[in-house]
Structure formats: C-alpha cells, structure tokens
Protein backbone atom coordinates (compact mmCIF):
# COMPACT_ATOMS: atom_id res chain seq x y z
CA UNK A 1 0.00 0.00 0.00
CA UNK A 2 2.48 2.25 0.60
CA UNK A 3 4.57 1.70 -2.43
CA UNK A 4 1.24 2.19 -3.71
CA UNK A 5 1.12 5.92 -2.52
CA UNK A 6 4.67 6.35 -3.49
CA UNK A 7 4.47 6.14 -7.04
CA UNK A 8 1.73 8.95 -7.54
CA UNK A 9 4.44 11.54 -5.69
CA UNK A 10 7.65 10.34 -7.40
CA UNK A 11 5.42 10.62 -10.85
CA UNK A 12 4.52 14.56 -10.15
CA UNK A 13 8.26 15.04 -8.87
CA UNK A 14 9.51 13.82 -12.61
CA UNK A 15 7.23 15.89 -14.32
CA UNK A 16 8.34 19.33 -12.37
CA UNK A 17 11.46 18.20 -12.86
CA UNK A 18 11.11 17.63 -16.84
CA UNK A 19 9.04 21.28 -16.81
CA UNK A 20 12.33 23.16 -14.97
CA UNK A 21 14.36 22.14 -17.76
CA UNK A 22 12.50 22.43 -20.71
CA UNK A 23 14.00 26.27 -22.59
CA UNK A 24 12.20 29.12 -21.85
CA UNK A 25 10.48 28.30 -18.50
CA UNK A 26 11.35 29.27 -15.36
CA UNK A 27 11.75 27.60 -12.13
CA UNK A 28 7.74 27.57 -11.42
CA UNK A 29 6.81 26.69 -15.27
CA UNK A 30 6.56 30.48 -16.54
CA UNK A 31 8.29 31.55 -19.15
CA UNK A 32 12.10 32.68 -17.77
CA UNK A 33 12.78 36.98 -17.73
CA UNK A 34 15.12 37.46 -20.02
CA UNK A 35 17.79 40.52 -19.88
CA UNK A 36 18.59 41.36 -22.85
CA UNK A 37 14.82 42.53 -23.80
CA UNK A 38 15.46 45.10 -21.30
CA UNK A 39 18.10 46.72 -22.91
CA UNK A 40 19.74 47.59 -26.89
CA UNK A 41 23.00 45.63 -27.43
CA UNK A 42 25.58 47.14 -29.68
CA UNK A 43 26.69 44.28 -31.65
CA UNK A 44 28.94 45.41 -33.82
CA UNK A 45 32.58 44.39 -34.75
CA UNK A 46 31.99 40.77 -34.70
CA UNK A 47 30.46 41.65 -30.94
CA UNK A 48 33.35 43.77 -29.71
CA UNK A 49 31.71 45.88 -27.54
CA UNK A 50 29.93 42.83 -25.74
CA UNK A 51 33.18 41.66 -24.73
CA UNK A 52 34.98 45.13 -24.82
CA UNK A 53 32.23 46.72 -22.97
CA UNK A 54 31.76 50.81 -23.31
CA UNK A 55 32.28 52.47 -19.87
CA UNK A 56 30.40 55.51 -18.85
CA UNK A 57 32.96 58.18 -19.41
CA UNK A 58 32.96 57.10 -22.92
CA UNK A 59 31.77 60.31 -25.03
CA UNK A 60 29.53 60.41 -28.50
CA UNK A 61 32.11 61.48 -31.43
CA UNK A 62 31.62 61.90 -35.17
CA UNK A 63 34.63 60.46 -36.88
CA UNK A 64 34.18 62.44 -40.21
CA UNK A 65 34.77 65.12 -37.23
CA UNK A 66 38.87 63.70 -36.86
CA UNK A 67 40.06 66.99 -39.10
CA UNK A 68 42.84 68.09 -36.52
CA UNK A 69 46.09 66.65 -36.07
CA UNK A 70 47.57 63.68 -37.41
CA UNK A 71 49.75 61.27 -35.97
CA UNK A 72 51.41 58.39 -38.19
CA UNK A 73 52.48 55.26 -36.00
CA UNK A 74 53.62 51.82 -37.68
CA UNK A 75 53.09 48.53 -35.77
CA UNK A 76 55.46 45.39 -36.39
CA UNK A 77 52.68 42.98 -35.08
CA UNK A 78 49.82 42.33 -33.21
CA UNK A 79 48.35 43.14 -31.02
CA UNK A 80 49.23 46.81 -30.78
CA UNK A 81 48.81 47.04 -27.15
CA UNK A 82 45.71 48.97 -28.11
CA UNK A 83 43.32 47.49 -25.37
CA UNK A 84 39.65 49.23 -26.76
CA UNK A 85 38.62 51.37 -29.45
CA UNK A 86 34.55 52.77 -29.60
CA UNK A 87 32.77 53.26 -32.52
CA UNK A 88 31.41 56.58 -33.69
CA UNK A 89 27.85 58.12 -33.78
CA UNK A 90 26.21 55.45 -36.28
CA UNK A 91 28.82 53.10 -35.82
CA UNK A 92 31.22 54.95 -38.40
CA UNK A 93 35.22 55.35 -37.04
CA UNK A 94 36.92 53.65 -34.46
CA UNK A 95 38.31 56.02 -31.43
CA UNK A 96 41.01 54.69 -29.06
CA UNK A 97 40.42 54.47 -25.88
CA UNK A 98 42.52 52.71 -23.59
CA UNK A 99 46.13 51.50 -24.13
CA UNK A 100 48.11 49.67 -22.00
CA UNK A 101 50.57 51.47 -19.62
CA UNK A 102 53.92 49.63 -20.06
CA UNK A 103 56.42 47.90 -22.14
CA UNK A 104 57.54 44.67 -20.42
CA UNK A 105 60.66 44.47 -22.56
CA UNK A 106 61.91 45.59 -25.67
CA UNK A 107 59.96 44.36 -28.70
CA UNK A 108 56.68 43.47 -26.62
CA UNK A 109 53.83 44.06 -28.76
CA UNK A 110 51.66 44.46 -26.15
CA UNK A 111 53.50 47.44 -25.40
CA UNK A 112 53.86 49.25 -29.22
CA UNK A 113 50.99 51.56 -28.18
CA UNK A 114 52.64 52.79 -25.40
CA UNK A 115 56.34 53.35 -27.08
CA UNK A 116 54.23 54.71 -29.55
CA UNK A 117 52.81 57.97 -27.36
CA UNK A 118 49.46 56.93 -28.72
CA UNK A 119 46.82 58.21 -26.69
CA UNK A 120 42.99 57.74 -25.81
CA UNK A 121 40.68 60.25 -28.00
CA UNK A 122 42.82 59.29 -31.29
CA UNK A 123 40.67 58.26 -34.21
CA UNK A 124 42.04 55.64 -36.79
CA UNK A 125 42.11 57.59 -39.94
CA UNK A 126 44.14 55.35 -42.49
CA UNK A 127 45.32 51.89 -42.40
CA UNK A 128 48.13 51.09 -44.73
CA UNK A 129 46.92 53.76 -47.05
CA UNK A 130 43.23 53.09 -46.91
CA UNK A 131 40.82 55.85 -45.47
CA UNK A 132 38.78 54.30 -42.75
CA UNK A 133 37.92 57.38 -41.05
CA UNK A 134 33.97 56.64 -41.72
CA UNK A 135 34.09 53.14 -42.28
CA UNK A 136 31.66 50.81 -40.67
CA UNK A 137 33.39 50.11 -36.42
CA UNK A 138 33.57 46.15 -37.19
CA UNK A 139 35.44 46.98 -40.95
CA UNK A 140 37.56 48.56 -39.20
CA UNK A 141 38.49 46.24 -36.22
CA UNK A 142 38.69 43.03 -38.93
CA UNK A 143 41.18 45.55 -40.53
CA UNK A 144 43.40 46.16 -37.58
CA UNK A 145 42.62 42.73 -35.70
CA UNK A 146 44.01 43.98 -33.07
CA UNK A 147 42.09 42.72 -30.04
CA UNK A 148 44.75 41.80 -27.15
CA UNK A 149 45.04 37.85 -26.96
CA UNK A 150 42.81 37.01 -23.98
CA UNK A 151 41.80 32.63 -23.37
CA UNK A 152 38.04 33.98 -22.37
CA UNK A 153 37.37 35.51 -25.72
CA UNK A 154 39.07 32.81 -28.04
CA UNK A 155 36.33 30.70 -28.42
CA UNK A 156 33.61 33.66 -28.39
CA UNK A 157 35.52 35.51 -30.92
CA UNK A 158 35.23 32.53 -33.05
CA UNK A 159 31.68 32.30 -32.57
CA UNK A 160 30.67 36.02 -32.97
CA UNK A 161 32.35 36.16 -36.43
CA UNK A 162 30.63 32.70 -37.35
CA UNK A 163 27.58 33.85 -36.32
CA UNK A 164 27.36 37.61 -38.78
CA UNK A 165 28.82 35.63 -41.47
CA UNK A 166 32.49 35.70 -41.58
CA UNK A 167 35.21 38.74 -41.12
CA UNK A 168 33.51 42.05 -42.90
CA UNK A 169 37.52 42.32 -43.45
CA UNK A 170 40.43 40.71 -43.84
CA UNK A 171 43.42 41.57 -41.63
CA UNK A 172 45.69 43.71 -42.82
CA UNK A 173 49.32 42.72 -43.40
CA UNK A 174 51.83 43.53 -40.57
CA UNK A 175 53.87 45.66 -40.31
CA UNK A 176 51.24 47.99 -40.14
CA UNK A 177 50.93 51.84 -40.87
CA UNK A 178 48.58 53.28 -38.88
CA UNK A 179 47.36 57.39 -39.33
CA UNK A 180 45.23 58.47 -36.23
CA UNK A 181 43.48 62.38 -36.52
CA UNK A 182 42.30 64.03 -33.56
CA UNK A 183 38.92 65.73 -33.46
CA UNK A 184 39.37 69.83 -32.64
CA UNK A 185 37.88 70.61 -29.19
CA UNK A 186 36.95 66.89 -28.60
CA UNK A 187 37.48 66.45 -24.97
CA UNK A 188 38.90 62.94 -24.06
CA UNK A 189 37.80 62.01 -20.71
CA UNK A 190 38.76 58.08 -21.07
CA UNK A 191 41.35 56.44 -18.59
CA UNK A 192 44.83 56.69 -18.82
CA UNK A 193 46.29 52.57 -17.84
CA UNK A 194 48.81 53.28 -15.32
CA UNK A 195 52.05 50.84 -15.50
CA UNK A 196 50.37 48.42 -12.89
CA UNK A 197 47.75 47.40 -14.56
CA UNK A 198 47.14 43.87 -15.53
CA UNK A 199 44.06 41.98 -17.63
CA UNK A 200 43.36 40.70 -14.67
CA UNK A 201 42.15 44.15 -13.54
CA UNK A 202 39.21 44.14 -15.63
C-alpha cells in the first residue's frame, strides 16, 4: 500500500522536474525573464563591444569630425597594445580608448601603443593607405585585428564572427601603418592605464 502511494508523488516530482528544464520556462513553469529585452545591445565588430564593454565616461564622437592633427604610427605585429577602441555616432570610425601602460621588454607588442605615445581620443584615420575614417566600427576592427590575446574571448571571438557571417575584413598585413586624426575641441575624458595594470584588472 504504501509503495502504492509512493508512485503517484515520485510521478509529479519527474514531471516538475522535466518542466524546470525544458528552454524558456522558469523555475515555477513560466516563461524565464530574459535581460537582454530590457536593454539595446551594440553588436557590432563581430560583438566587440559585448566583450569590450563601453564604460560611462565614454563620449559620443563623429569620426568624419577627426580633421585636426595627425599622428602616423607603424606597428610590427599584433596586437598593438591597443586594449579598446569605440565606434562613432552610427557606428562609423573607431576612437582609441585605452592603451596599456607599459612595455615589459623591448619588442613586446603588447607594449607598441605605449612606445608609440598613442593616446585615448585618437581616431584611426588610415590603415596602410586606406581611409577608414567613416568606415563601418567592425570593418575597421577586422582591418586592424588587433584585439589583445585574452583565453576567455578565443572561443567567443570565433563564434561572434561565425555567427554575422564571416570577417567584414580581412586583416591587414603587418607591419602595419597606422594614421590616427584628432577631433578639434573633442574632450577625451577616457582612462589613462597606469604601469600596474594587468588583464586581470578588468
């Protein structure tokens, strides 16, 4: 009898159970909140700024705006040392904004932005010759593919260029000749990385 009265209980226990798993329901059986209706994503740049996320002293910028003063740098290899760039007002340009404070020792590429003097507020203007002032944000980052090598975005990066159909670019060929213009009476009010700073900081 009592096995009996067991089998009605364990029955209902494997159907809530089978009902908490199935997609889309939460833990009662009602469909599960989820974030990202609350909010517009960026995605752009193969998803950059999902994993390169904006911070709030970030400021709007036209890049057709970049008409001030040039600076022409020339990278060996990648990655630059260039740690995030920001698209322009409808996603045109690419602005630097944070580059990492050191050089660990001579020839790091990590630290080419630094040795460089290049600075946050600096738009990319010409890559190897080619005017990219205005070009779509995620041209210009297959362009430069210059995101620094971190092991939580390798297999994300993979997936975010998989999923908007392959690169909108193809990388250009090292060493590279980059022309950044500043934008007259654009104020910059980014962070500057001091020397200490690690990826494991973010």
């Amino acid at each position: 009898m009592a096995v009996a009265q067991r089998r009605p209980i364990l029955a209902l226990c494997l159907a809530g159970t089978v009902l908490c798993l199935l997609p889309g329901q939460g833990f009662v059986g009602s469909p599960a909140g989820r974030l990202s209706n609350s909010r517009v994503v960026a995605r752009v740049g193969a998803e950059y700024q999902e994993r390169q996320s904006p911070r709030d002293a970030d400021l709007p910028f036209d890049a057709a705006a970049a008409t001030g003063d040039t600076v022409d740098v020339s990278f060996k290899k990648r990655p630059f040392g260039i740690l995030r760039y920001t698209p322009g007002n409808g996603g045109k340009g690419a602005m630097v904004q944070e580059v990492i404070g050191k050089s660990r020792y001579p020839g790091d590429p990590q630290g080419q932005g630094f040795a460089a003097g290049v600075k946050g507020g600096w738009v990319v203007n010409t890559i190897n010759g080619q005017d990219v002032q205005t070009e779509d944000f995620n041209t210009v980052m297959d362009l430069l593919d210059d995101e620094v090598a971190d092991p939580r975005f390798s297999k994300s990066v993979a997936l975010a260029i998989e999923k908007q159909g392959g690169r909108k670019a193809q990388p250009a060929e090292a060493p590279i000749a980059i022309t950044f213009a500043t934008i007259p009476g654009y104020e910059w009010k980014g962070e500057v990385l001091g020397a200490d700073w690690e990826p494991a900081h973010r």
